[in-house]
Protein backbone atom coordinates (compact mmCIF):
# COMPACT_ATOMS: atom_id res chain seq x y z
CA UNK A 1 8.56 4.61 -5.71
CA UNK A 2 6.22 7.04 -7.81
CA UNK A 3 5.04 8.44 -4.18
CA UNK A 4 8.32 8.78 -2.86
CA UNK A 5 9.68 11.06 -5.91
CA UNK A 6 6.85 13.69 -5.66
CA UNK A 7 8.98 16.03 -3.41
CA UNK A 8 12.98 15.80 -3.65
CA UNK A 9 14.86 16.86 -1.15
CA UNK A 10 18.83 17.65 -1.06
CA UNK A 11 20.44 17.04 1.87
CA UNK A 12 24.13 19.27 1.84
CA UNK A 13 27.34 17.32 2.79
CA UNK A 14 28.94 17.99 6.15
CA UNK A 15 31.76 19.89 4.33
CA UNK A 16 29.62 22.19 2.70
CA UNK A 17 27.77 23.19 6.37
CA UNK A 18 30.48 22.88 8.63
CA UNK A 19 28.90 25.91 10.58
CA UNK A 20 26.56 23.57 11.55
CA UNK A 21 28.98 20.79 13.47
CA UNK A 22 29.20 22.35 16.84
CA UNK A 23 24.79 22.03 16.57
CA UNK A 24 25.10 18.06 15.74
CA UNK A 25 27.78 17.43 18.11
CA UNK A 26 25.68 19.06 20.78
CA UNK A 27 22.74 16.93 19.72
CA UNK A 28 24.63 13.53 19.14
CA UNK A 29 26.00 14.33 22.85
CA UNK A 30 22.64 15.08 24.17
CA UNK A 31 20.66 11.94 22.01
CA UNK A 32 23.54 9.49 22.43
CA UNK A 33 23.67 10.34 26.19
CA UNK A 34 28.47 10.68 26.06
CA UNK A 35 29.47 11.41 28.77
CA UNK A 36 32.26 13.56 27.35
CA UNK A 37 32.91 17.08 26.49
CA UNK A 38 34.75 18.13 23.10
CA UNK A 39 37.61 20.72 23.73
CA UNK A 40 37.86 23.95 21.75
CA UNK A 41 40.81 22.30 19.34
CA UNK A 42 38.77 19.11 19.01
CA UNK A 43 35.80 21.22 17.65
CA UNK A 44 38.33 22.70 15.66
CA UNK A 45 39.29 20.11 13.85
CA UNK A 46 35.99 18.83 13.84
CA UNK A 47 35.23 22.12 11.83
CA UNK A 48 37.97 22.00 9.38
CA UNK A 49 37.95 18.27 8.45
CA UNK A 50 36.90 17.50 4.68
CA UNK A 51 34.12 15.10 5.79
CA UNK A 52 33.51 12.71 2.55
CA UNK A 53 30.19 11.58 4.18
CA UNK A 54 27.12 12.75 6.02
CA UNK A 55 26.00 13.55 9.45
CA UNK A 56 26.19 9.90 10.00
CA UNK A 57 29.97 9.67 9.71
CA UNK A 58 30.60 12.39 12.69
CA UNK A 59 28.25 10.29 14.78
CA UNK A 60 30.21 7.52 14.53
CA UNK A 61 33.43 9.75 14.94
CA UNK A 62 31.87 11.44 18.14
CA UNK A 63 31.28 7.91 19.65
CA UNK A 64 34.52 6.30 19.01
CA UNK A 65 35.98 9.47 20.25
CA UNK A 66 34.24 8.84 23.90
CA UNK A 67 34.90 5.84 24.46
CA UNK A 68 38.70 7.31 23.88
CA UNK A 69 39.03 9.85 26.04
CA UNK A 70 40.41 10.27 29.20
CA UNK A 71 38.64 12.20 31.69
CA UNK A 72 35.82 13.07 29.81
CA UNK A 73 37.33 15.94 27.65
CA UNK A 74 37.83 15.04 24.31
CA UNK A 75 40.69 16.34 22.47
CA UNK A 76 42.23 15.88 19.11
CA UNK A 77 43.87 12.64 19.10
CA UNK A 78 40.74 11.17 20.67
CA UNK A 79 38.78 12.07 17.49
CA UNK A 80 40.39 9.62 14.83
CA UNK A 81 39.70 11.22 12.05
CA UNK A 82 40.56 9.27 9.08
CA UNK A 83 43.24 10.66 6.97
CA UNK A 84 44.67 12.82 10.24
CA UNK A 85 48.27 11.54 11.69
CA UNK A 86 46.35 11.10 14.86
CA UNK A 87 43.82 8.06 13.16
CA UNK A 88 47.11 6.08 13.76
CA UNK A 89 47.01 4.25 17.17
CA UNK A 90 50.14 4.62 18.67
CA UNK A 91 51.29 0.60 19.77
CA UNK A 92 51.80 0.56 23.69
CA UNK A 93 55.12 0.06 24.62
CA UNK A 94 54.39 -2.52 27.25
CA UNK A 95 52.99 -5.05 25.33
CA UNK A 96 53.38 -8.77 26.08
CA UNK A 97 54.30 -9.09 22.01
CA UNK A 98 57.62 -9.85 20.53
CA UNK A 99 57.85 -10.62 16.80
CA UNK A 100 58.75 -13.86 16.24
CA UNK A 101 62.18 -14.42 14.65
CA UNK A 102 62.46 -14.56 11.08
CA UNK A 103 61.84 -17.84 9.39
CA UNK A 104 62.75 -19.18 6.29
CA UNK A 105 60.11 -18.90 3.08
CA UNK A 106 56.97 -20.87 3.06
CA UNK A 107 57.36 -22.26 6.25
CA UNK A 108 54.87 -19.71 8.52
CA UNK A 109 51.29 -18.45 7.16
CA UNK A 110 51.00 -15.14 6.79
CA UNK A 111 49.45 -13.42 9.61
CA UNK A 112 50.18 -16.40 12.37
CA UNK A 113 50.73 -15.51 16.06
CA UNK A 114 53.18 -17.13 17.87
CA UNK A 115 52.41 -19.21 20.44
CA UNK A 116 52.07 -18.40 24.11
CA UNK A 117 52.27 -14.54 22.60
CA UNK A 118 48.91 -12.38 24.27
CA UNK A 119 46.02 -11.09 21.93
CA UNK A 120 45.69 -7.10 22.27
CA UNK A 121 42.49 -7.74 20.44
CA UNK A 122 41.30 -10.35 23.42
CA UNK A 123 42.69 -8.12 25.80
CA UNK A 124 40.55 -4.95 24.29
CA UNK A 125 37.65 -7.55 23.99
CA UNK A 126 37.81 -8.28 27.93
CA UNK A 127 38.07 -4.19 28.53
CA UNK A 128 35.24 -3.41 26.47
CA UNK A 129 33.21 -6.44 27.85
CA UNK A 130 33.60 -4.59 31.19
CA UNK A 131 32.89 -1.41 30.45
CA UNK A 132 29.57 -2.36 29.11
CA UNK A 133 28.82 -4.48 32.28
CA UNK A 134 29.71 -1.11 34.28
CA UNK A 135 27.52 0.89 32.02
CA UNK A 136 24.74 -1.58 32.41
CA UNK A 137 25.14 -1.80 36.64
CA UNK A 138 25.29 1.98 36.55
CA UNK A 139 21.80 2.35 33.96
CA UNK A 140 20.38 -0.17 36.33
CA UNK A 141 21.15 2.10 39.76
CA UNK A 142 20.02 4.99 37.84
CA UNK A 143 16.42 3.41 36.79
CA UNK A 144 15.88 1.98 40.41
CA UNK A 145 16.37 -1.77 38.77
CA UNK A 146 14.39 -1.51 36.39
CA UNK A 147 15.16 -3.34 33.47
CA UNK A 148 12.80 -2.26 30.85
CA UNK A 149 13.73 1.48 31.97
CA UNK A 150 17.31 0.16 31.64
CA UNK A 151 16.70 -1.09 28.18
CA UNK A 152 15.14 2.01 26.66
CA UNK A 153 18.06 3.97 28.31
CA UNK A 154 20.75 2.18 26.74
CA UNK A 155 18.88 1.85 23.57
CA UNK A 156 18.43 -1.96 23.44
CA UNK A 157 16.19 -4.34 23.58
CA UNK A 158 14.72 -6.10 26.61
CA UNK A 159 15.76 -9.46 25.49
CA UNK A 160 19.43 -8.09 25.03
CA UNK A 161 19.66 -6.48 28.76
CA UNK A 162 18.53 -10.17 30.24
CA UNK A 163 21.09 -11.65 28.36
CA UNK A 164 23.56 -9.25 29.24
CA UNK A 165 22.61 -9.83 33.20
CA UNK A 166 23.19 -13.29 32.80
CA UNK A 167 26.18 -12.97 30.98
CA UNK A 168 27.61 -11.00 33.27
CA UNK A 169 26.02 -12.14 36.35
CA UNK A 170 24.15 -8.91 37.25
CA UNK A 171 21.67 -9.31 39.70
């Protein structure tokens, strides 16, 4: 500890350099590899949030927001930001869900799913499960099939890709 408190060094909050943003989301785009490009009103609001955290928080902002968009232009209710009417998920109307009908006290847990109703969360589970087997065939084409190229690209390790391939039954 006694080396590590020779030189102090104070690292601003986010809200107190938000000239800075449109720099980090450039980098976090570049270093994270998104495919995505923020709009002017995204970077707007990006700009006049009140971030309570660090640097940290609008990386994880900027990565949630691309797996969001559409199109690869993110806009303002792709962002999320907490706080911000558009954080709310709007429900999609064409759900398989219906509430069940009302039942008398103490006879249903809290929190149960009916039966025979679908899961949006296994549903989003399966999408996302996908999406990373696309983004793992296309890394792949990209590094001519080769998997330790593939690895470093997606930032994982080796041992995770394999598994992955097998999982998915990538050849």
């Amino acid at each position: 500890y006694y080396r590590l408190s020779v030189l102090t060094l104070r690292v601003p909050p986010l809200r107190d350099i938000s000239q800075d943003i449109p720099l980090l989301v450039k980098s976090f785009i570049q270093r994270l590899g998104l495919n995505c490009q923020i709009m002017p009103d995204a970077m707007e609001a990006l700009k006049r949030y009140h971030w309570p955290g660090n640097v940290r928080e609008l990386r994880n902002v900027l990565e949630r927001a691309a797996v969001l968009c559409k199109n690869g232009q993110v806009g303002v209710a792709d962002l999320m930001l907490p706080g911000s009417a558009a954080s709310a998920m709007p429900i999609p109307q064409n759900t398989a869900y219906k509430s069940p009908p009302p039942s008398p006290a103490g006879q249903a847990l809290p929190g149960a799913v009916p039966a025979g109703t679908s899961s949006a969360a296994s549903a989003s589970r399966s999408d996302l499960k996908e999406l990373e087997r696309q983004m793992i065939i296309e890394a792949l084409a990209r590094n001519g099939n080769n998997k330790t190229a593939t690895a470093r690209e997606l930032d994982i390790p080796l041992s995770t890709l394999k598994r992955r391939l097998k999982d998915y039954q990538i050849e």
